[in-house]
C-alpha atoms as a PDB file:
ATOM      1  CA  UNK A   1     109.907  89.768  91.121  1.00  0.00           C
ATOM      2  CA  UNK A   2     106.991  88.116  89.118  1.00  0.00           C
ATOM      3  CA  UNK A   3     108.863  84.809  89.249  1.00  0.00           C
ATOM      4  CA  UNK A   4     108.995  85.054  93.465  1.00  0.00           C
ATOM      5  CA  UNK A   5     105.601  86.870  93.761  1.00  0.00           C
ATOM      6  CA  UNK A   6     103.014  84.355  91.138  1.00  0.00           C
ATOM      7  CA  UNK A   7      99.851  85.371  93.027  1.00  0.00           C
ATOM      8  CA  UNK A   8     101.067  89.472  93.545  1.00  0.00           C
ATOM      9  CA  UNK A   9     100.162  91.602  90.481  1.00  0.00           C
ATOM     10  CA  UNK A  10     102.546  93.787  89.282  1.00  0.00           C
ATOM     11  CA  UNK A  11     102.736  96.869  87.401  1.00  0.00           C
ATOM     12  CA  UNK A  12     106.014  98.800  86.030  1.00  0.00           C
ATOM     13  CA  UNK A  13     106.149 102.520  83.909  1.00  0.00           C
ATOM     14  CA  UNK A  14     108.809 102.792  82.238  1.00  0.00           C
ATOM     15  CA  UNK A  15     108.376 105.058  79.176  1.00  0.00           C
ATOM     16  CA  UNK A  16     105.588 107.580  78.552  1.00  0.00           C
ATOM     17  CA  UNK A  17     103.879 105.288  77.199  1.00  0.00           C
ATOM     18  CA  UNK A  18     101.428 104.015  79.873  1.00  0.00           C
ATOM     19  CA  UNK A  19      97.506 103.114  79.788  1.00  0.00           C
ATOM     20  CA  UNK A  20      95.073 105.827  80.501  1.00  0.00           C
ATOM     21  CA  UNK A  21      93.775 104.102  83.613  1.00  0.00           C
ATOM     22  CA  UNK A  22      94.985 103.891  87.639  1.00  0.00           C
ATOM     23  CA  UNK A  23      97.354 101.845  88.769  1.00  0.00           C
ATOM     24  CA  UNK A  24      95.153  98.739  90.708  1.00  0.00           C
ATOM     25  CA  UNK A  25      98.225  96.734  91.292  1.00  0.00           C
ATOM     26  CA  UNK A  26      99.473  95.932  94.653  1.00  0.00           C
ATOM     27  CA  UNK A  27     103.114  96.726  93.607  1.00  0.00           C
ATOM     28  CA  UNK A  28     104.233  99.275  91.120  1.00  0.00           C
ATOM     29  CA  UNK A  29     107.553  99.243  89.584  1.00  0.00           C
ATOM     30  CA  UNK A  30     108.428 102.999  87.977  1.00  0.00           C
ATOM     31  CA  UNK A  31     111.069 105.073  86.766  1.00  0.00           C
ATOM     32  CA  UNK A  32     111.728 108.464  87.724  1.00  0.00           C
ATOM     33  CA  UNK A  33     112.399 109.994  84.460  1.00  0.00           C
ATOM     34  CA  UNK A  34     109.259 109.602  82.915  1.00  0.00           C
ATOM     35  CA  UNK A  35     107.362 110.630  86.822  1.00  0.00           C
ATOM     36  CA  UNK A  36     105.084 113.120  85.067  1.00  0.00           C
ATOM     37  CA  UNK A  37     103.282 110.671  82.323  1.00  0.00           C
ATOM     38  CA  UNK A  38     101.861 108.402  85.008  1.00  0.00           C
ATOM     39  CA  UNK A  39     101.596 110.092  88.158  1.00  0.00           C
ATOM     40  CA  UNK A  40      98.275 111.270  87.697  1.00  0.00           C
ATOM     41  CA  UNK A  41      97.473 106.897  87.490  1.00  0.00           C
ATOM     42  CA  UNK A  42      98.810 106.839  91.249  1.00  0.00           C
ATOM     43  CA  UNK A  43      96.367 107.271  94.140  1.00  0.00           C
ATOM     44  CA  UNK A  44      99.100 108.344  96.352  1.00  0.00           C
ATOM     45  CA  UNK A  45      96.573 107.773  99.242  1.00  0.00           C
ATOM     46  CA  UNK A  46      96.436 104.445  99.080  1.00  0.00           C
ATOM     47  CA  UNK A  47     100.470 104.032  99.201  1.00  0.00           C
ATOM     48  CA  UNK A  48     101.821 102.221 102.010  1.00  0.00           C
ATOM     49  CA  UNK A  49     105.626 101.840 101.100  1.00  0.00           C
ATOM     50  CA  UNK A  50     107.751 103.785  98.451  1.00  0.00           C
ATOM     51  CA  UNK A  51     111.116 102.353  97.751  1.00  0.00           C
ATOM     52  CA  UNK A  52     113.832 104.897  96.142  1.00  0.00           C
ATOM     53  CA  UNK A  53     116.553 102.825  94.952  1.00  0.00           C
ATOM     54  CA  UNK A  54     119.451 104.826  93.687  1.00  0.00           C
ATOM     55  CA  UNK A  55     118.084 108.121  95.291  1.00  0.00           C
ATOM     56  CA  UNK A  56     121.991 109.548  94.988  1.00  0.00           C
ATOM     57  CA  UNK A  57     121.501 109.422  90.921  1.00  0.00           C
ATOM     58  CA  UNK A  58     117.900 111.162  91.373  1.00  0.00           C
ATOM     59  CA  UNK A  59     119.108 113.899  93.597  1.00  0.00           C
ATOM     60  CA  UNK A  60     122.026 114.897  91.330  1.00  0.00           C
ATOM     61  CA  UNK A  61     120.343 114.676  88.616  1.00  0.00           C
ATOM     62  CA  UNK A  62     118.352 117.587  88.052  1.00  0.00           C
ATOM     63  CA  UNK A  63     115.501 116.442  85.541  1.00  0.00           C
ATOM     64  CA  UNK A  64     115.385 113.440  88.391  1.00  0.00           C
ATOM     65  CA  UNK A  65     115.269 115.809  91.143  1.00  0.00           C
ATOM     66  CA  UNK A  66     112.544 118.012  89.963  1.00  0.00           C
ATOM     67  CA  UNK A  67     110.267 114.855  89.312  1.00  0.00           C
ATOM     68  CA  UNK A  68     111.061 113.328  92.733  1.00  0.00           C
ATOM     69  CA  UNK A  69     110.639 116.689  94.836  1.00  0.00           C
ATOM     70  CA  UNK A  70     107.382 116.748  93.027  1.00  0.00           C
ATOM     71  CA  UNK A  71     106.264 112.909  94.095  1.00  0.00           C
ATOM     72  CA  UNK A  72     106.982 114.222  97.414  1.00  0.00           C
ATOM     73  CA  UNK A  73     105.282 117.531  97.134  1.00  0.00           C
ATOM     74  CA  UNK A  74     102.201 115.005  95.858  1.00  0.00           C
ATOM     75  CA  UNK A  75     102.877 112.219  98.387  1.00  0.00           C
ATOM     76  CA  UNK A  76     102.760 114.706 101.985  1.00  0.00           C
ATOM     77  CA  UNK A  77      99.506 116.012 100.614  1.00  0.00           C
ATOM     78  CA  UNK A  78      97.552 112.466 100.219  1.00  0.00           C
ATOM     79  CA  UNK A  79      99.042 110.294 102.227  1.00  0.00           C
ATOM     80  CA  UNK A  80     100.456 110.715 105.888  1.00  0.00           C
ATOM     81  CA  UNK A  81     101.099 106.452 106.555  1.00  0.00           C
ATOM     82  CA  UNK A  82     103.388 106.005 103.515  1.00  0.00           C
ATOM     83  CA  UNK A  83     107.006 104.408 105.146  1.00  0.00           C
ATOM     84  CA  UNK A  84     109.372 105.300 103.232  1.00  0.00           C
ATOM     85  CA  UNK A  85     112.928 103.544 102.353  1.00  0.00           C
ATOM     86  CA  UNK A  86     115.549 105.276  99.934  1.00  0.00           C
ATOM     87  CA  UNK A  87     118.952 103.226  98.793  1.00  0.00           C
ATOM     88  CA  UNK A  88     122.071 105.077  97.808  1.00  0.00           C
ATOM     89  CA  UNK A  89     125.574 103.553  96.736  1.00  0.00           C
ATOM     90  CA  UNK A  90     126.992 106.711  97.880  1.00  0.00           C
ATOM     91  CA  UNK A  91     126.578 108.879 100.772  1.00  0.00           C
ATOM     92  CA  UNK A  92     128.341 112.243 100.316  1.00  0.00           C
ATOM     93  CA  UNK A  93     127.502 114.991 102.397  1.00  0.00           C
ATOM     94  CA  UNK A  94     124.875 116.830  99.729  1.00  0.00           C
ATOM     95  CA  UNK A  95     123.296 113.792  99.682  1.00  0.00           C
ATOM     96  CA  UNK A  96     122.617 113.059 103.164  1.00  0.00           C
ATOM     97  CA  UNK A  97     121.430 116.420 103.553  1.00  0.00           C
ATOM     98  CA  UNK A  98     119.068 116.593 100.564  1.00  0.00           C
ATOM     99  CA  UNK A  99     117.561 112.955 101.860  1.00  0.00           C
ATOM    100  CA  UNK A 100     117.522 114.419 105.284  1.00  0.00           C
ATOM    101  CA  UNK A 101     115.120 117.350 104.328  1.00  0.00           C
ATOM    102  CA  UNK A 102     113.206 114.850 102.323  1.00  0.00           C
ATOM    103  CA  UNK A 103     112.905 112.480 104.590  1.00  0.00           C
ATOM    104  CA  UNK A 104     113.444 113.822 108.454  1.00  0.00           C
ATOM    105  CA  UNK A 105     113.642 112.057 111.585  1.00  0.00           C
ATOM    106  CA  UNK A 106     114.755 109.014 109.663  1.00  0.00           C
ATOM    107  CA  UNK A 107     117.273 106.096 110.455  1.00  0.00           C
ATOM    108  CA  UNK A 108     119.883 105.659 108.858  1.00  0.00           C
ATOM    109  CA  UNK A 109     121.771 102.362 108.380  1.00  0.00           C
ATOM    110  CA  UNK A 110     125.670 102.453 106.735  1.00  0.00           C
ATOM    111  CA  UNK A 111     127.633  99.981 105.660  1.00  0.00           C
ATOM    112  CA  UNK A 112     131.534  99.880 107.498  1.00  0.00           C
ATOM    113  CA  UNK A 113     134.379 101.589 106.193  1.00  0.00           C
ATOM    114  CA  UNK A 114     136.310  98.667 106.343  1.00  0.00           C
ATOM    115  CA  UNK A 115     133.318  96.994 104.097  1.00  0.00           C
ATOM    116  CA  UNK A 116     133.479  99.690 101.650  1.00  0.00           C
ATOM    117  CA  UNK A 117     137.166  99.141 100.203  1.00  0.00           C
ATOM    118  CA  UNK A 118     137.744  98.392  96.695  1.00  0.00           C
ATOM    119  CA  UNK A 119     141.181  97.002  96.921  1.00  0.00           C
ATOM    120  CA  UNK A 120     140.469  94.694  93.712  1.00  0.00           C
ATOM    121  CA  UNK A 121     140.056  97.516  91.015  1.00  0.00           C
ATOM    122  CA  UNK A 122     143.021  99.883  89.559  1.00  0.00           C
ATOM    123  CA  UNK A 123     142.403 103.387  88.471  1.00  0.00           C
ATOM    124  CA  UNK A 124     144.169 105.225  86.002  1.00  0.00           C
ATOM    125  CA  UNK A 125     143.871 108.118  84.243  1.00  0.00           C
ATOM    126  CA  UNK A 126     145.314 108.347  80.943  1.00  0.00           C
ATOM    127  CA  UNK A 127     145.749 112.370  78.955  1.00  0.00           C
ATOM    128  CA  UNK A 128     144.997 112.196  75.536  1.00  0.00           C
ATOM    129  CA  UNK A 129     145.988 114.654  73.216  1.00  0.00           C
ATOM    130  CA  UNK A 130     143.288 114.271  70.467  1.00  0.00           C
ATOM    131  CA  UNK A 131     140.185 112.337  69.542  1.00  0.00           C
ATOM    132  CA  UNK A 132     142.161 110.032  67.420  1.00  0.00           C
ATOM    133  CA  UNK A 133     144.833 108.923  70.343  1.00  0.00           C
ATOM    134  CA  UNK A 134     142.038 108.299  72.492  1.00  0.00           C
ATOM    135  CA  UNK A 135     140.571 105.865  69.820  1.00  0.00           C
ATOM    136  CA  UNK A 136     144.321 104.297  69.400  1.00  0.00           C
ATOM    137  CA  UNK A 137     144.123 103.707  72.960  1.00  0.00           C
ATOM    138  CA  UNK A 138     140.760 101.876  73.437  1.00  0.00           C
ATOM    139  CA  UNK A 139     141.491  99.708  70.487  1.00  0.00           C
ATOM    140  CA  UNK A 140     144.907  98.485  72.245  1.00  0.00           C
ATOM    141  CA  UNK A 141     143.040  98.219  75.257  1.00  0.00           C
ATOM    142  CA  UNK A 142     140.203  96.024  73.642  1.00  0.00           C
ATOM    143  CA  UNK A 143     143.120  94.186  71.548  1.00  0.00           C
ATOM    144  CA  UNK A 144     145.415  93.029  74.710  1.00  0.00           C
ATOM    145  CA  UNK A 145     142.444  91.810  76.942  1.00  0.00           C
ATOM    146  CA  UNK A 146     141.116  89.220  74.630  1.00  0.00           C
ATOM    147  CA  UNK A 147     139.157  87.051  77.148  1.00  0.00           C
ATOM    148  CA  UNK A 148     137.415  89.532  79.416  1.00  0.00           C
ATOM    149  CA  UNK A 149     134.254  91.761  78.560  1.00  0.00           C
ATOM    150  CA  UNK A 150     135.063  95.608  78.336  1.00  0.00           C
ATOM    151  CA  UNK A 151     132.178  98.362  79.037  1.00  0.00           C
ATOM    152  CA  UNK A 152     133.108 101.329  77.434  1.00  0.00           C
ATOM    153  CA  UNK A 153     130.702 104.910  78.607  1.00  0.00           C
ATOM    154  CA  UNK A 154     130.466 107.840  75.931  1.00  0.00           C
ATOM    155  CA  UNK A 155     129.164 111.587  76.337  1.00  0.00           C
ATOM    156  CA  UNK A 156     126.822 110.824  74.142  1.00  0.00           C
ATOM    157  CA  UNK A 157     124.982 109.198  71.143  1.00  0.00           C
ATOM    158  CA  UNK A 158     127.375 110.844  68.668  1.00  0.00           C
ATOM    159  CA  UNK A 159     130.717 109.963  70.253  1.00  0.00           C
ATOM    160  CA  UNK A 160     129.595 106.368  70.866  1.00  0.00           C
ATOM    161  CA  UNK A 161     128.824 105.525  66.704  1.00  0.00           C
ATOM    162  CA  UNK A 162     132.122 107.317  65.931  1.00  0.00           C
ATOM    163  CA  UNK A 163     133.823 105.265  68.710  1.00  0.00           C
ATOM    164  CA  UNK A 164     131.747 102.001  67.284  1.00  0.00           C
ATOM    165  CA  UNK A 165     132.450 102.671  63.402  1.00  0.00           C
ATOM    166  CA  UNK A 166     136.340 102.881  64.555  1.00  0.00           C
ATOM    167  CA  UNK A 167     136.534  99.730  66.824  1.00  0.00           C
ATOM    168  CA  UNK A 168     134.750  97.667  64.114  1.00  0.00           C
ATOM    169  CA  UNK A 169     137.032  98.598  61.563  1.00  0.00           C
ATOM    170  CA  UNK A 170     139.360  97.034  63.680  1.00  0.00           C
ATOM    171  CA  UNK A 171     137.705  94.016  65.791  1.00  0.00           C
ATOM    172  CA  UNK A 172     134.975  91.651  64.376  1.00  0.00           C
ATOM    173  CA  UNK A 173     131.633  93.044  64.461  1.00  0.00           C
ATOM    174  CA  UNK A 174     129.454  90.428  66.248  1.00  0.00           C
ATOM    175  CA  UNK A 175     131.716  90.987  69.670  1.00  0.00           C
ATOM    176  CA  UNK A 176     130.970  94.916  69.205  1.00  0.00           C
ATOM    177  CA  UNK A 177     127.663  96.443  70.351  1.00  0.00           C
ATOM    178  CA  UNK A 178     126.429  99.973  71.106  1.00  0.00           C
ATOM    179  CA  UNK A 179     123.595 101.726  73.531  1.00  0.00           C
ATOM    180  CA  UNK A 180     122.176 104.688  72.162  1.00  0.00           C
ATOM    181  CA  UNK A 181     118.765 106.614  72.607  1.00  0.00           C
ATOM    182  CA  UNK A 182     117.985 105.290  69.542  1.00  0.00           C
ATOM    183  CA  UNK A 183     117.215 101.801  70.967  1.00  0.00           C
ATOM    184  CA  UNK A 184     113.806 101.111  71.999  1.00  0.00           C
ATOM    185  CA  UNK A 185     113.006  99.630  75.276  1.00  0.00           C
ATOM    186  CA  UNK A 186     112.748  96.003  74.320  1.00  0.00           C
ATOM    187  CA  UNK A 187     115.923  96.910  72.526  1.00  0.00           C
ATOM    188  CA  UNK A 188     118.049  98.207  75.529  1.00  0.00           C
ATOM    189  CA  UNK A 189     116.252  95.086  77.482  1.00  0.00           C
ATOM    190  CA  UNK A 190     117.866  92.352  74.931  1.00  0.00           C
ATOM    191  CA  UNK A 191     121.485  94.237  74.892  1.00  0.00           C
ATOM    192  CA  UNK A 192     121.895  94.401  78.682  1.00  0.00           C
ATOM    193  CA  UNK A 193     120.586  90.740  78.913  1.00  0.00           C
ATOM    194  CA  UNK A 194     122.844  89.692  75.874  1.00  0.00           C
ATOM    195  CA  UNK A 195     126.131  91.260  77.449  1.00  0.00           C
ATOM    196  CA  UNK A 196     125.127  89.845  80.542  1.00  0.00           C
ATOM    197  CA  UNK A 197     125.328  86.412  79.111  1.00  0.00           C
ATOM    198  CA  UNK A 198     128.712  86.978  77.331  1.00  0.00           C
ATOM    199  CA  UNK A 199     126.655  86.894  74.127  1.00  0.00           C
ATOM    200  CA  UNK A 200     129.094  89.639  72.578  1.00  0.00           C
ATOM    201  CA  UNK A 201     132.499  91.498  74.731  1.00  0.00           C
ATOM    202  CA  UNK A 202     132.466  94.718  74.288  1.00  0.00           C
ATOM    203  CA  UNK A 203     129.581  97.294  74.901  1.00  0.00           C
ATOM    204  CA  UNK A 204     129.404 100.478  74.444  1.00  0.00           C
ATOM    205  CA  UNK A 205     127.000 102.882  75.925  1.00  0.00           C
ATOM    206  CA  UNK A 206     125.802 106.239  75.402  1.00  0.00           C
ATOM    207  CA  UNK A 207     125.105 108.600  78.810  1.00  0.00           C
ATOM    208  CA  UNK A 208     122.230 110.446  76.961  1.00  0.00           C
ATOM    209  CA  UNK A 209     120.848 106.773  78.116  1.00  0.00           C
ATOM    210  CA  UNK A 210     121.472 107.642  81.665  1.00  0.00           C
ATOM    211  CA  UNK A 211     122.751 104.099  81.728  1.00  0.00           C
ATOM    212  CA  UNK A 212     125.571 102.879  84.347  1.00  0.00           C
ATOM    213  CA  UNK A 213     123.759  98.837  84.917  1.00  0.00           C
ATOM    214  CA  UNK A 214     123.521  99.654  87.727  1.00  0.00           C
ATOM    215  CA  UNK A 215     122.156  96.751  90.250  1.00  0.00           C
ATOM    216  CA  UNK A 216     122.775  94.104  87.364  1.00  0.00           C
ATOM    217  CA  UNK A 217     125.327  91.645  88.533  1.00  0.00           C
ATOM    218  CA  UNK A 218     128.193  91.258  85.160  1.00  0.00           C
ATOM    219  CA  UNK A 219     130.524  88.337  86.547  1.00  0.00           C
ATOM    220  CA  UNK A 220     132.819  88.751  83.315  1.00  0.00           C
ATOM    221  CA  UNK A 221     133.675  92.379  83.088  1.00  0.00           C
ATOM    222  CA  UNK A 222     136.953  93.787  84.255  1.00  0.00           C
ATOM    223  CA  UNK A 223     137.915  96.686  82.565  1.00  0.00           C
ATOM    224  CA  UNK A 224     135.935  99.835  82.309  1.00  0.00           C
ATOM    225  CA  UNK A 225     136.330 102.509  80.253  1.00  0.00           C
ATOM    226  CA  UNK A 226     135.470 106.308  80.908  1.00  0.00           C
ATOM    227  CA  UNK A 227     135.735 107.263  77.168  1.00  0.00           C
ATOM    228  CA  UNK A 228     134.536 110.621  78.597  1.00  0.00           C
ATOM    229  CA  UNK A 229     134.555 111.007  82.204  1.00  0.00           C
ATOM    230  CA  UNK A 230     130.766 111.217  83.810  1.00  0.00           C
ATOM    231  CA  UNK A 231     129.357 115.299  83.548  1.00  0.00           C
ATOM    232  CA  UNK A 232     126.780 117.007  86.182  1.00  0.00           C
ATOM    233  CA  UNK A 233     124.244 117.747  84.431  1.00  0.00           C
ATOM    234  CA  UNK A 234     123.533 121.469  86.163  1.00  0.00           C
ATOM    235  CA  UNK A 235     125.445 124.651  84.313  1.00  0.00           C
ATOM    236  CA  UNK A 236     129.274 123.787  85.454  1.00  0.00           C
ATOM    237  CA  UNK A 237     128.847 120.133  83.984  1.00  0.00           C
ATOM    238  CA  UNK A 238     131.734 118.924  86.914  1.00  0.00           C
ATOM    239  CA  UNK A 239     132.715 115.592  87.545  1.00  0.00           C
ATOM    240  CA  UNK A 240     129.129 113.252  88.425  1.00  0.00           C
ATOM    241  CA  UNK A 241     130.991 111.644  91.143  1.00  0.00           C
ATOM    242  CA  UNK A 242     127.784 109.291  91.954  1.00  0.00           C
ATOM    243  CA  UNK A 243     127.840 107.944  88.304  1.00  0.00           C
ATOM    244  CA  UNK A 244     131.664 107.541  88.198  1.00  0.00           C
ATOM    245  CA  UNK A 245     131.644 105.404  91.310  1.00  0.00           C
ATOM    246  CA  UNK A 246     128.615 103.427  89.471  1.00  0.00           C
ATOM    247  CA  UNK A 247     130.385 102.940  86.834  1.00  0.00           C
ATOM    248  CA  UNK A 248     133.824 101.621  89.112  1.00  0.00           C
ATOM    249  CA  UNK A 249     131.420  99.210  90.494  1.00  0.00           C
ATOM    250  CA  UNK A 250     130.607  97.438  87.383  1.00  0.00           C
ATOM    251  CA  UNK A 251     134.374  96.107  86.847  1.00  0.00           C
ATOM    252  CA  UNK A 252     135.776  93.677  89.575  1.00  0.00           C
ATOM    253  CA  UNK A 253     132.832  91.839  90.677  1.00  0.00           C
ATOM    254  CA  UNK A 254     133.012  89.369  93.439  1.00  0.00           C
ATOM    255  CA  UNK A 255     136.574  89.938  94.127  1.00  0.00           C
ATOM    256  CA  UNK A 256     138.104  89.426  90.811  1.00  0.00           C
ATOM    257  CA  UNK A 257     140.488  91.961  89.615  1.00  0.00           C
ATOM    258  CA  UNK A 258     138.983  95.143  87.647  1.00  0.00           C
ATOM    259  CA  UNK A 259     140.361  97.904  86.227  1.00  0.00           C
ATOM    260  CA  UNK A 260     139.164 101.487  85.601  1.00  0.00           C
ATOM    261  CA  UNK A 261     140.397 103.527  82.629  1.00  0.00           C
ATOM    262  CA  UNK A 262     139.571 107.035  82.153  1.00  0.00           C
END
């Protein structure tokens, strides 16, 4: 945005760790996780335009949703002007609700049905019996599709280094890398930009990240793996069907053919 904007300062929060001081920027980039460290730098009453991109992943979410309802709860009580404009990859009924209480009175613009077909990507869904078939299976996965980049998403950060230690036993190391929450910002920055050049093939990633790249275009990567299929994170844990359909939409870009294993 810097690049398109020289003459617009900018400002992002993305960790807790932000300078005691308000925001003076005309544009403020933030992350929803980490809402309660800086929102005490916003003067919400100077806000002309908040953007929510990805609202679906903030409204299941529930550590999301409590920080959003309460940037709402702070937003109706300073400012009255603010236009609002929330983007969501999926539009299931909870959704539309929760955005419409939110948000009333708004308008609401959908992409076609006939736009919204993934006829490109496969799905399947493979049992395993045991830890160690599942790891047989994701190495003759990553062994038959030699020329293609593989994301692979774990429970979390445990699973993944298991899952890493056993595919680099098997596959040279350098075309291997993992995402845990043990990787600093600047960290998870290089890796995404790294796989996004083809700099290594397969990546694995931890959802204790909360992870799915999301919004980054990856021209090269066909297959993706549900190591462990996407969890809720409310007392059930069922099926997150906003971060599984994320995480289809990574695989198969621009019309190539993807695949989805589970």
């Amino acid at each position: 945005m810097s690049s398109h904007l020289p003459h617009t300062r900018i400002t992002y929060a993305i960790s807790s760790e932000t300078l005691p001081e308000l925001f003076e920027t005309s544009i403020i980039i933030a992350t929803i996780d980490v809402y309660q460290s800086y929102r005490k730098l916003l003067d919400l009453s100077r806000l002309q335009i908040l953007v929510l991109d990805e609202i679906d992943t903030m409204i299941i979410r529930e550590d999301y949703r409590d920080n959003l309802l309460n940037l709402f709860e702070n937003l109706s009580a300073n400012s009255s002007t603010c236009q609002i404009l929330a983007y969501s990859s999926t539009l299931s009924e909870q959704i539309r609700n929760f955005t419409n209480e939110l948000i009333p009175n708004s308008i609401l613009i959908k992409q076609k049905i006939d736009k919204q077909n993934l006829n490109n990507i496969e799905q399947f869904y493979v049992h395993c019996q045991d830890r160690n078939r599942k790891n047989q299976f994701v190495n003759l996965i990553v062994e038959h599709f030699q020329q293609t980049q593989i994301l692979v998403f774990c429970l979390n950060d445990q699973i993944t280094e298991d899952l890493y230690e056993n595919l680099i036993a098997a596959t040279d190391k350098t075309r291997i890398k993992r995402l845990t929450t043990k990787n600093n910002t600047q960290e998870r920055i290089s890796l995404i930009e790294n796989f996004r050049l083809s700099i290594f093939r397969i990546f694995l990633i931890s959802a204790q990240t909360a992870a799915t790249l999301h919004g980054i275009d990856l021209d090269h990567v066909n297959i993706v793996i549900n190591y462990n299929m996407p969890q809720s994170l409310g007392s059930c844990f069922d099926l997150d069907y906003v971060t599984y359909h994320q995480r289809l939409d990574r695989c198969g870009r621009y019309d190539q053919h993807g695949y989805l294993v589970s």
